[in-house]
N, C-alpha and C. Protein backbone atom coordinates (compact mmCIF):
# COMPACT_ATOMS: atom_id res chain seq x y z
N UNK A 1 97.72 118.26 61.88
CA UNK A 1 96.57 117.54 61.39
C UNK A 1 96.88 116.04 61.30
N UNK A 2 97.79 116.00 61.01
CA UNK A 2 98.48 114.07 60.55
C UNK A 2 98.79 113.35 62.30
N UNK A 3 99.34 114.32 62.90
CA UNK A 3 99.17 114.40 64.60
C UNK A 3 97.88 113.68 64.81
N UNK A 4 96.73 114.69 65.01
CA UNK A 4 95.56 114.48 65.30
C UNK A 4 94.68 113.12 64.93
N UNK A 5 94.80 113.05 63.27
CA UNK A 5 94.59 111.43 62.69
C UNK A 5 95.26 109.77 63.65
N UNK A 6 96.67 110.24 63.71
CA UNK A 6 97.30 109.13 64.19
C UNK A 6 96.63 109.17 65.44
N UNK A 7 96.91 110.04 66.80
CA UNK A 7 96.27 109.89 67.58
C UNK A 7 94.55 108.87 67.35
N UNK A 8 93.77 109.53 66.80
CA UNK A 8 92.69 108.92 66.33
C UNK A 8 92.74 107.46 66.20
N UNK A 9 93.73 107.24 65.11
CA UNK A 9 93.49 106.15 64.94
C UNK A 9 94.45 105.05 65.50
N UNK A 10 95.10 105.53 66.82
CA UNK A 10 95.51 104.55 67.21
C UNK A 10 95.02 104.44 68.96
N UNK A 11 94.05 105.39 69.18
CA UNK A 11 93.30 105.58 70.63
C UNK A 11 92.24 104.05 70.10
N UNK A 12 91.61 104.18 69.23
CA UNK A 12 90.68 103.53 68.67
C UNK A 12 91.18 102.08 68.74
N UNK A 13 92.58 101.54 68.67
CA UNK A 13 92.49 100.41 68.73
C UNK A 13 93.31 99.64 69.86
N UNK A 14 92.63 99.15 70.14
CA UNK A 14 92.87 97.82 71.36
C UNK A 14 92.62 95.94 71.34
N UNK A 15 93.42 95.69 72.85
CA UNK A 15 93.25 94.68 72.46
C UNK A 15 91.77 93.83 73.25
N UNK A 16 91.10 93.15 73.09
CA UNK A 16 90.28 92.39 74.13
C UNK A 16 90.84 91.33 74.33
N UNK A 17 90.61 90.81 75.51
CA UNK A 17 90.59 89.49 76.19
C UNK A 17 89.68 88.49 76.26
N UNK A 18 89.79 87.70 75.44
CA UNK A 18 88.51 86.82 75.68
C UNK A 18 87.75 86.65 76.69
N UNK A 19 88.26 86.16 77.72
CA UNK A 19 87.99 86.50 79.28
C UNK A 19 87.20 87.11 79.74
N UNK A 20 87.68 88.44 79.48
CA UNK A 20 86.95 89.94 79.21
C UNK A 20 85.50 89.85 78.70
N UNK A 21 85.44 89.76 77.82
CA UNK A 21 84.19 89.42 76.27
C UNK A 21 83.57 88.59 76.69
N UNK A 22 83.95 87.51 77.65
CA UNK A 22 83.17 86.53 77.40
C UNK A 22 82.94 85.87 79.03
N UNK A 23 83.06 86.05 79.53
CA UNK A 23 83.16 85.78 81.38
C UNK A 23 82.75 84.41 81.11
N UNK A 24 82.99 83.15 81.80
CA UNK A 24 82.44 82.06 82.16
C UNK A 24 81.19 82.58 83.07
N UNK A 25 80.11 81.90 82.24
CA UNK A 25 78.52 82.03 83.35
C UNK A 25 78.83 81.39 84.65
N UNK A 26 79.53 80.58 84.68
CA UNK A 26 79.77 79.81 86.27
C UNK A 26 80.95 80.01 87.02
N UNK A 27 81.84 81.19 86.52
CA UNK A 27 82.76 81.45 87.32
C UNK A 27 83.99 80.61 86.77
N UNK A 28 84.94 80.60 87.35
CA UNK A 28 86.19 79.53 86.94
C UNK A 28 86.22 78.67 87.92
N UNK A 29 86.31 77.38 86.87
CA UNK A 29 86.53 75.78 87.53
C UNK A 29 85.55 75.27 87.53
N UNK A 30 84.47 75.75 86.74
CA UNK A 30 83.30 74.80 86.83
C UNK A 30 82.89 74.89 84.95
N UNK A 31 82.76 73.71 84.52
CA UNK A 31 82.79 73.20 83.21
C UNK A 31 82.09 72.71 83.02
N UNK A 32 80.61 73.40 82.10
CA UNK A 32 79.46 72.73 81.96
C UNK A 32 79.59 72.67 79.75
N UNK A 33 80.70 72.50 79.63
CA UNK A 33 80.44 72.28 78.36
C UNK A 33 79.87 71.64 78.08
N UNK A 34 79.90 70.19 78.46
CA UNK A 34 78.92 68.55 78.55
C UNK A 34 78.20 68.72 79.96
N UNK A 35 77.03 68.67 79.94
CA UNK A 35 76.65 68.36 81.32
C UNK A 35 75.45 67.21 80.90
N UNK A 36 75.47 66.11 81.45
CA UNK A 36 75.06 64.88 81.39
C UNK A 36 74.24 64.35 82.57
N UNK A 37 73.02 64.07 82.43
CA UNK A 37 72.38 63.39 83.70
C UNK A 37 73.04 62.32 84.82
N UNK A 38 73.72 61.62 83.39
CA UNK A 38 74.16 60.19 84.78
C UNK A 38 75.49 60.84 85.48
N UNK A 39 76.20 62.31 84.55
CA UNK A 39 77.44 62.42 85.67
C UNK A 39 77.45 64.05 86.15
N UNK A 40 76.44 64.07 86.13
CA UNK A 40 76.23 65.81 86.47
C UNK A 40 74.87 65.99 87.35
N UNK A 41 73.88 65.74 87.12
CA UNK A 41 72.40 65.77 87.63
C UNK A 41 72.44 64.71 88.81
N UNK A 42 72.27 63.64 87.95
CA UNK A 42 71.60 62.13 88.87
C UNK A 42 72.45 62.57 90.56
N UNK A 43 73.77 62.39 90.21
CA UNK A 43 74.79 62.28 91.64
C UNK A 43 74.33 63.43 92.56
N UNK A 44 74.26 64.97 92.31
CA UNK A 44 73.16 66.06 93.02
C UNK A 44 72.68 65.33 93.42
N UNK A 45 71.41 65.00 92.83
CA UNK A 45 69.96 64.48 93.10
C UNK A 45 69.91 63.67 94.34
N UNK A 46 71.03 62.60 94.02
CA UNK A 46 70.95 61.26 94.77
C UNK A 46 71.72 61.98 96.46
N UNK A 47 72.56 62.96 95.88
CA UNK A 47 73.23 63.45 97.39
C UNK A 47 72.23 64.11 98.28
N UNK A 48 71.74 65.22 98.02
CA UNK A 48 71.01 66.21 98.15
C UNK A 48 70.08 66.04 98.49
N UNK A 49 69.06 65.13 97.23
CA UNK A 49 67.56 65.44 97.47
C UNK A 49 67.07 63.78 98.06
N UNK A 50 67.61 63.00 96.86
CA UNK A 50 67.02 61.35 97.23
C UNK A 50 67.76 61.21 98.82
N UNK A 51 68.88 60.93 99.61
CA UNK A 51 69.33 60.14 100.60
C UNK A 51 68.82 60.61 101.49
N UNK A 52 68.08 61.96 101.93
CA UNK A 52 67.41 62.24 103.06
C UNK A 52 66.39 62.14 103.40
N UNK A 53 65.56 61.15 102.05
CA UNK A 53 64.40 60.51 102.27
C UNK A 53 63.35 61.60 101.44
N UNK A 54 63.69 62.34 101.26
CA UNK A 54 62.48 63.33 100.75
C UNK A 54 61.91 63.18 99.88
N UNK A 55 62.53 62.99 98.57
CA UNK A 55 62.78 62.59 97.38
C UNK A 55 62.75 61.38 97.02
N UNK A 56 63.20 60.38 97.68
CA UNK A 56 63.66 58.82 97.49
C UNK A 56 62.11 58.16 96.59
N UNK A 57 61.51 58.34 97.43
CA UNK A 57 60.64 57.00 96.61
C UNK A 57 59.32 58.19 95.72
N UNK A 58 58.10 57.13 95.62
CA UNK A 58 57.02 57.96 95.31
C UNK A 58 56.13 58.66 96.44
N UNK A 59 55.68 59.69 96.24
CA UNK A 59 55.10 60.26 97.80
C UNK A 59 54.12 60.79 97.23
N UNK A 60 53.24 61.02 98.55
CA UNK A 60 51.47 61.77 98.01
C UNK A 60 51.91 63.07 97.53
N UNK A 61 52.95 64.07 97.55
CA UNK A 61 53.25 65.33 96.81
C UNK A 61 54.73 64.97 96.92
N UNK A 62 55.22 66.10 96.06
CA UNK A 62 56.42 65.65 95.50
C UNK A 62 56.98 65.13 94.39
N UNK A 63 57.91 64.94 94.30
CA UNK A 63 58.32 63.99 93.14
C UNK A 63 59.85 63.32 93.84
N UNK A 64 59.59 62.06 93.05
CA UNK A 64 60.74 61.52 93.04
C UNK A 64 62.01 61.72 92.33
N UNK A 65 62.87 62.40 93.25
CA UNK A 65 64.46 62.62 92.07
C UNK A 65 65.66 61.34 92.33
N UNK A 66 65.29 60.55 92.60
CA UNK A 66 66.29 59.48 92.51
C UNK A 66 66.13 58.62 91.25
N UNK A 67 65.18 59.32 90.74
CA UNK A 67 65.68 58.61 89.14
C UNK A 67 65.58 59.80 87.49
N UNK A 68 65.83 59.42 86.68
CA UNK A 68 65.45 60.25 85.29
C UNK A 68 64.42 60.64 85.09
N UNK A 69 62.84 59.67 85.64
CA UNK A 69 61.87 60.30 85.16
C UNK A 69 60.97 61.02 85.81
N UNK A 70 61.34 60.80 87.51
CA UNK A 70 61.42 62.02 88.39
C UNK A 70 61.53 63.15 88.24
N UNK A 71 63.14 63.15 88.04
CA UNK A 71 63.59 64.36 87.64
C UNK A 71 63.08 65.23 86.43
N UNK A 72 63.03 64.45 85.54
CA UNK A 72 62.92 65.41 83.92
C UNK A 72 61.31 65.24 84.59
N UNK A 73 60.53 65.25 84.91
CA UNK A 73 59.09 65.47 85.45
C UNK A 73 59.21 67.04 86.47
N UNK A 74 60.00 66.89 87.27
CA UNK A 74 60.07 68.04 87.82
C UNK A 74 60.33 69.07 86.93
N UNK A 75 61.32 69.00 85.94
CA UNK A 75 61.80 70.02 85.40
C UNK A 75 60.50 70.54 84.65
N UNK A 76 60.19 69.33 83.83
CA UNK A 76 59.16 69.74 82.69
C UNK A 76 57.81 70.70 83.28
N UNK A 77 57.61 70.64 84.78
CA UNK A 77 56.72 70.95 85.40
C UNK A 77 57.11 72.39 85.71
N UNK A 78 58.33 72.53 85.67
CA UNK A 78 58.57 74.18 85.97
C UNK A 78 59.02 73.89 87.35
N UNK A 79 59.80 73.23 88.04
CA UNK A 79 60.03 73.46 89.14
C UNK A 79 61.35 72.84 90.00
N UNK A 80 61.85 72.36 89.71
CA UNK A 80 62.97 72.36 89.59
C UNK A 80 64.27 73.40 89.76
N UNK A 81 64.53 74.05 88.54
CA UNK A 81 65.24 75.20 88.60
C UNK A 81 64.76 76.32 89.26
N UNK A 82 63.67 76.63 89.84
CA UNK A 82 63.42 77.53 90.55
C UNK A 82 63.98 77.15 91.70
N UNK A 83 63.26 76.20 92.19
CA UNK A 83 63.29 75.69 93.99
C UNK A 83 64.99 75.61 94.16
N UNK A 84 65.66 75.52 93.35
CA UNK A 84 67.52 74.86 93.49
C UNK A 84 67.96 76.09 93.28
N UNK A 85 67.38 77.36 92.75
CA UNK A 85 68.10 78.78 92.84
C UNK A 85 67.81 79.29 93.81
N UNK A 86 66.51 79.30 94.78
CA UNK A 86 66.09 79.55 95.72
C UNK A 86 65.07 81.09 95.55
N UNK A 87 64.39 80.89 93.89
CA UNK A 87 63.82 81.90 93.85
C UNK A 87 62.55 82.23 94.26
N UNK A 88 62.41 83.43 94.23
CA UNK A 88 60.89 83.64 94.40
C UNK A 88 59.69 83.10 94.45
N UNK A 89 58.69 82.50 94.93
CA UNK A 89 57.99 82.22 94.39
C UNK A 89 57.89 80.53 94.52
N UNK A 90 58.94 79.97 94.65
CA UNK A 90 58.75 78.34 94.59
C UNK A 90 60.01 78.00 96.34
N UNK A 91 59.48 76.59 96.44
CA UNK A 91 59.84 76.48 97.85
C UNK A 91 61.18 75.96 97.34
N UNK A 92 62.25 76.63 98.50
CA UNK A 92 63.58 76.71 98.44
C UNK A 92 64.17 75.37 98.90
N UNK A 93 64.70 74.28 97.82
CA UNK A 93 65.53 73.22 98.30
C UNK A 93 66.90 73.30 98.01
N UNK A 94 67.54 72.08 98.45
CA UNK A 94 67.24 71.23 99.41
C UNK A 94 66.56 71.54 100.64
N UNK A 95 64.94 71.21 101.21
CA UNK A 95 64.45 71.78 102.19
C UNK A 95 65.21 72.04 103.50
N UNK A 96 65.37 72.76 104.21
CA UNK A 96 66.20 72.66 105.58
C UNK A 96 67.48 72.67 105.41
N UNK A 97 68.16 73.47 104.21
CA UNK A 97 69.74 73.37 103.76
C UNK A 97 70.42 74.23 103.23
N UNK A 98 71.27 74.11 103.37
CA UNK A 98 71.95 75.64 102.32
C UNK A 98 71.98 75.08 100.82
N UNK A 99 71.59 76.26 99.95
CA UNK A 99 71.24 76.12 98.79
C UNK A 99 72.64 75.14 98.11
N UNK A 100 72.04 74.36 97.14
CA UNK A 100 73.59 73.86 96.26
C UNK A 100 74.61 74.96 95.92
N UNK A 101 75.57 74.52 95.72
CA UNK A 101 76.80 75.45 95.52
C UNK A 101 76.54 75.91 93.64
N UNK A 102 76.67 76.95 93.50
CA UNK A 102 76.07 77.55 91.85
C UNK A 102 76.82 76.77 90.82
N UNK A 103 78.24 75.87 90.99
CA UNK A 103 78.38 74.95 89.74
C UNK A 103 76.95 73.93 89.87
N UNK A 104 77.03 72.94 90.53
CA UNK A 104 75.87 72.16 90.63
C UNK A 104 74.84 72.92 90.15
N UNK A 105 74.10 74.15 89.99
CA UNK A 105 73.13 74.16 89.78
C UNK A 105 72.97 74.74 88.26
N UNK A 106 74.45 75.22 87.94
CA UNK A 106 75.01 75.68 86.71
C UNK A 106 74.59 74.25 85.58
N UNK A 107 75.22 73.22 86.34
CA UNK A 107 75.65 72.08 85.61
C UNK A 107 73.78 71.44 85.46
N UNK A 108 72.66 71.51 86.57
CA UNK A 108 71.88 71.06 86.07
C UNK A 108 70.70 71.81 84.83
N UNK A 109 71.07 73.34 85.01
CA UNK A 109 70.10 73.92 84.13
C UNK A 109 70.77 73.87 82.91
N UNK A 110 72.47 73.19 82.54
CA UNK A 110 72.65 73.02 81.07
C UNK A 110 72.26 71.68 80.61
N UNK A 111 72.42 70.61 81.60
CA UNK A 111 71.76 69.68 81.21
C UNK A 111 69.99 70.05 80.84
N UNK A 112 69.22 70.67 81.09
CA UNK A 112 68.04 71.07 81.10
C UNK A 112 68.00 71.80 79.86
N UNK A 113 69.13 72.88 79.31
CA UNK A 113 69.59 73.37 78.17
C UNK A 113 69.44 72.81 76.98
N UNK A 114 70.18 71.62 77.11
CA UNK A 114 70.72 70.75 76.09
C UNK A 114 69.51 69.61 75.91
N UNK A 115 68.23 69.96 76.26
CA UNK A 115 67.50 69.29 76.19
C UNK A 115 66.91 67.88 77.24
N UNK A 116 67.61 67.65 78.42
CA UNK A 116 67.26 67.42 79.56
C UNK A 116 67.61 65.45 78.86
N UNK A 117 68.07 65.13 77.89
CA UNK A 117 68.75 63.55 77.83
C UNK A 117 68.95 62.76 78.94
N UNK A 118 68.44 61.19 78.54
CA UNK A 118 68.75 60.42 79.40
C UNK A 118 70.12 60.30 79.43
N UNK A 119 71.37 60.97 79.65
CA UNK A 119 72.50 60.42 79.42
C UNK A 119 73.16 60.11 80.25
């Protein structure tokens, strides 16, 4: 019977791994603890969407992401994080490209998280 208990009560305990428990949402090597417009968002934006002209200025549709109020306009509009995951439903950018790599897009929906700051 004292057998049976110990067994019991030592099947029952283990150790976890944080790791384990807790997976990084973005995989390892990508660090969105701070994610900041002027060093996380804007530089995307300006690679990606503004230099190929699409984005760059003001246009009859569209929006402009080469600046903050572009951008946080897109977002606020709902569209944004769709079109950069490439979901359903909204048109898949960068148009004509392979989707951003998932830190980049990790890093802009925490900036969007954290309340979308001019920072």
């Amino acid at each position: 019977m004292i057998l049976f208990f110990g067994v019991m009560a030592l099947s029952g305990c283990y150790y976890d791994k944080e790791n384990e428990l807790y997976p990084s949402p973005t995989g390892g090597g990508c660090d969105t603890t701070t994610s900041t417009f002027s060093s996380n968002v804007l530089p995307v934006m300006q690679q990606k969407c503004a230099t190929s002209g699409c984005h760059a200025t003001t246009l009859p549709t569209g929006y402009n992401l080469s600046n903050y109020e572009g951008v946080k306009t897109a977002v606020t509009e709902g569209k944004l994080l769709g079109s950069i995951r490439h979901q359903s439903g909204f048109s898949a950018m960068p148009k004509g490209s392979a989707k951003l790599d998932d830190c980049s897009i990790n890093k802009i929906a925490r900036w969007v998280n954290l309340g979308m700051l001019n920072n």
